[in-house]
C-alpha atoms as a PDB file:
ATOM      1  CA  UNK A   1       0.000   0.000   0.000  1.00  0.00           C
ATOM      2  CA  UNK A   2       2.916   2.574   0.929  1.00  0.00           C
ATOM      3  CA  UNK A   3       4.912   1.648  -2.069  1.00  0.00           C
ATOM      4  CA  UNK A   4       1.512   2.229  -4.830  1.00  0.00           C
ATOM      5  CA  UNK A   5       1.233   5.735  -3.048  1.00  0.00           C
ATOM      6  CA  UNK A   6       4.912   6.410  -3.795  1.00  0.00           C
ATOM      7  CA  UNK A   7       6.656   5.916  -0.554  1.00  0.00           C
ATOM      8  CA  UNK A   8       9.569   4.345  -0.343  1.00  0.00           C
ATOM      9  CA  UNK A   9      10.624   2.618   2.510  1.00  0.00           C
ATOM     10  CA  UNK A  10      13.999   3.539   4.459  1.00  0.00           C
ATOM     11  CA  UNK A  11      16.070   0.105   5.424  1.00  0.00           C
ATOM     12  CA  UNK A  12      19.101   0.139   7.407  1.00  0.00           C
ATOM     13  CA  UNK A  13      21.475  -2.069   6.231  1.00  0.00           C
ATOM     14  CA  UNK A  14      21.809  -4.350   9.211  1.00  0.00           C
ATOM     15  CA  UNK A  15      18.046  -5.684   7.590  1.00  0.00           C
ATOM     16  CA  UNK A  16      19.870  -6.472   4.429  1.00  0.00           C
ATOM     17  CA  UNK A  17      22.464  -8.613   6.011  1.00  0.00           C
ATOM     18  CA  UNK A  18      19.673 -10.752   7.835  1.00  0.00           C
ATOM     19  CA  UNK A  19      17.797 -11.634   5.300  1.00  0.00           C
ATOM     20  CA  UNK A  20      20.618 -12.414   3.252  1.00  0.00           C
ATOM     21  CA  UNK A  21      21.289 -15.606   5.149  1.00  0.00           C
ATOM     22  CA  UNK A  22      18.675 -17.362   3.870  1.00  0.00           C
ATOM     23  CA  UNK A  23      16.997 -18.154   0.683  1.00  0.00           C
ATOM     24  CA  UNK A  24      13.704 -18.788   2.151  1.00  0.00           C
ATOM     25  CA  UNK A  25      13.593 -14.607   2.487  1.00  0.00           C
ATOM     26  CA  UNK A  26      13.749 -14.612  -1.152  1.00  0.00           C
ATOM     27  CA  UNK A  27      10.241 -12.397  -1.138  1.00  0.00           C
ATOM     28  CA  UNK A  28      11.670  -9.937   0.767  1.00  0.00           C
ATOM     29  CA  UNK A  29      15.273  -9.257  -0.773  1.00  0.00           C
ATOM     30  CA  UNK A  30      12.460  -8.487  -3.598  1.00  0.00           C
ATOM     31  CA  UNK A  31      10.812  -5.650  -1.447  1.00  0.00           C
ATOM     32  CA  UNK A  32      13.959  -4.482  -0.545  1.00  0.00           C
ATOM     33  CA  UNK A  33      14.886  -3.596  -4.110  1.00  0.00           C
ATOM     34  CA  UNK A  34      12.501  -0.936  -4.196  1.00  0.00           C
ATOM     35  CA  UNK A  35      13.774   0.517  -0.688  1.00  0.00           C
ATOM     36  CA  UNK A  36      16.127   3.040   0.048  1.00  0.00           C
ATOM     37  CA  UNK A  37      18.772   0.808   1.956  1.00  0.00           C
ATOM     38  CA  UNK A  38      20.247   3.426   4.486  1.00  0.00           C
ATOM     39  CA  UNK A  39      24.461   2.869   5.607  1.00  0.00           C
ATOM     40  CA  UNK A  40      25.173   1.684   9.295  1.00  0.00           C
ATOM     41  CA  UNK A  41      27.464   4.501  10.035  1.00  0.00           C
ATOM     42  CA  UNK A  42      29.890   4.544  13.240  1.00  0.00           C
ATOM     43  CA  UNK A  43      27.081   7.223  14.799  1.00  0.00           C
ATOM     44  CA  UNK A  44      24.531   4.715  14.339  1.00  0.00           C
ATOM     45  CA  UNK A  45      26.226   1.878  15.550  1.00  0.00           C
ATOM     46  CA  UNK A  46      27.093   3.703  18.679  1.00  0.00           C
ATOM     47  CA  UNK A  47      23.152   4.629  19.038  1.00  0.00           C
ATOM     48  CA  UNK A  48      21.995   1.128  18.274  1.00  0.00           C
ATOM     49  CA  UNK A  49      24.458  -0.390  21.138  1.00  0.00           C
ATOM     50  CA  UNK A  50      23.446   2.479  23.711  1.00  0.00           C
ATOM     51  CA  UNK A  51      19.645   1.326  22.951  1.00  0.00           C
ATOM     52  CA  UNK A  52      20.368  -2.687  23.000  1.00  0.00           C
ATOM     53  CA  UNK A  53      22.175  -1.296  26.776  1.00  0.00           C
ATOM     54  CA  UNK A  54      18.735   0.565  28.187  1.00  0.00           C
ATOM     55  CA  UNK A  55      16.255  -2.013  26.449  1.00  0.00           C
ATOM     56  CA  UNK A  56      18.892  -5.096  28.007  1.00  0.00           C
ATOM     57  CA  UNK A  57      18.008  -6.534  24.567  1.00  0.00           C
ATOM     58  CA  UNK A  58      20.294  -8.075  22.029  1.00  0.00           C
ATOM     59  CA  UNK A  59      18.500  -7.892  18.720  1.00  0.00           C
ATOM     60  CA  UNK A  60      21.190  -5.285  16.744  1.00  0.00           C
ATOM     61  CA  UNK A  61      18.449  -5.263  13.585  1.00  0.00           C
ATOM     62  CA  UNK A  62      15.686  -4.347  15.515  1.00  0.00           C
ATOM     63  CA  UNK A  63      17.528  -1.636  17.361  1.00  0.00           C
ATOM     64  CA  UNK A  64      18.818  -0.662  14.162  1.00  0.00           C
ATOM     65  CA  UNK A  65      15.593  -0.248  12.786  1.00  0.00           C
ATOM     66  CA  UNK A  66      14.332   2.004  15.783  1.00  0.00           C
ATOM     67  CA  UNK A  67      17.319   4.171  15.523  1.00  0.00           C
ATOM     68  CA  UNK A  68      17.180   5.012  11.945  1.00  0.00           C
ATOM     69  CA  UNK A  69      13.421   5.033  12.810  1.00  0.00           C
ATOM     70  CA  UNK A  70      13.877   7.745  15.595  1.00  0.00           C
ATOM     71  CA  UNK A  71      16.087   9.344  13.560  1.00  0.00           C
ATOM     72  CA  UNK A  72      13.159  10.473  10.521  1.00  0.00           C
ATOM     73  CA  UNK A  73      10.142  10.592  12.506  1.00  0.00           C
ATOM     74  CA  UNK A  74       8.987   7.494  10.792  1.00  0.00           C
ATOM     75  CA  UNK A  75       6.778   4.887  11.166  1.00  0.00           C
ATOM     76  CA  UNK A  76       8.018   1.120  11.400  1.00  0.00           C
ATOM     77  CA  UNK A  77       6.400  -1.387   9.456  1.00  0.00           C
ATOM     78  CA  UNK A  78       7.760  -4.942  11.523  1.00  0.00           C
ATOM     79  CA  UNK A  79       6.540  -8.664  12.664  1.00  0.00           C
ATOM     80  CA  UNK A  80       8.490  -8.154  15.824  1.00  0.00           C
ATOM     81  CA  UNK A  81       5.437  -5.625  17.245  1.00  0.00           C
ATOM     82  CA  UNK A  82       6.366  -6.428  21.021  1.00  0.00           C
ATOM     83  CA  UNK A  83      10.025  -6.088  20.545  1.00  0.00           C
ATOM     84  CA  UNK A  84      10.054  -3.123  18.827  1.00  0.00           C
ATOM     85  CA  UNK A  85       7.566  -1.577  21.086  1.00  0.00           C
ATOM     86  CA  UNK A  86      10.128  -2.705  23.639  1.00  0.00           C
ATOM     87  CA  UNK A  87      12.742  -0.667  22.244  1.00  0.00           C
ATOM     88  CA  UNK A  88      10.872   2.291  21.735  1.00  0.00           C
ATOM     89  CA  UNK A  89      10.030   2.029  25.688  1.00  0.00           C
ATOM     90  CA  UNK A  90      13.787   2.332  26.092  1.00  0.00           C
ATOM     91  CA  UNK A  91      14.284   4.876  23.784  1.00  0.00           C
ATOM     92  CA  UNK A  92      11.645   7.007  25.481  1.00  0.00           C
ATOM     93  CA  UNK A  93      10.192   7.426  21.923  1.00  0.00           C
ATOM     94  CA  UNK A  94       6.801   7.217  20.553  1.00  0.00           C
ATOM     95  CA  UNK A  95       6.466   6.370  17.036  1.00  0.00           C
ATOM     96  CA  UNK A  96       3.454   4.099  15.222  1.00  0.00           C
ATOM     97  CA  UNK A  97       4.210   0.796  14.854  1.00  0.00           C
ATOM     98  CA  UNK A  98       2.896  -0.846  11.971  1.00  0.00           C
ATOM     99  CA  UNK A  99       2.413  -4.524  11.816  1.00  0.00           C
ATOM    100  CA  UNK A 100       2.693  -7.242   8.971  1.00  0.00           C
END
């Protein structure tokens, strides 16, 4: 639905790298072809461990997510609702949380 209305969806690249591993994502390395894949600079790394810290989580994609996330004011679109919502709790951070 986002995508027909012309939005295209910001992906760290941490999500790249996991779905990568196995060819049973196939349908999603297809999304992600029409997303803008965003770098996992140093900054964002540091961010993403101080979150995984205050959440006492270990999940460096989700984190990821909610930091680039956080960082645009955007929504996240995820089938990890409760962890995300998690780190957003951490965060201190409200955003909408959009679920698969």
């Amino acid at each position: 639905m986002r995508l027909e209305a012309g939005v295209i969806p910001r992906v760290p690249a941490p999500v790249v790298a996991q779905v990568s591993r196995s060819a049973r994502q196939a349908q999603l390395r297809r999304f992600l072809r029409g997303c803008d894949i965003v770098d996992f600079r140093k900054i964002d790394a540091h961010a993403t461990g101080r979150l995984l810290a205050r959440s006492r989580t270990n999940d460096v994609v989700d984190a990821a997510v909610v930091v680039l996330a956080m960082g645009h004011t955007a929504e996240i679109v995820t089938a990890d609702h409760n962890d995300i919502a998690h780190l957003l709790t951490a965060a201190r951070a409200t955003l909408p949380i959009v679920d698969t």
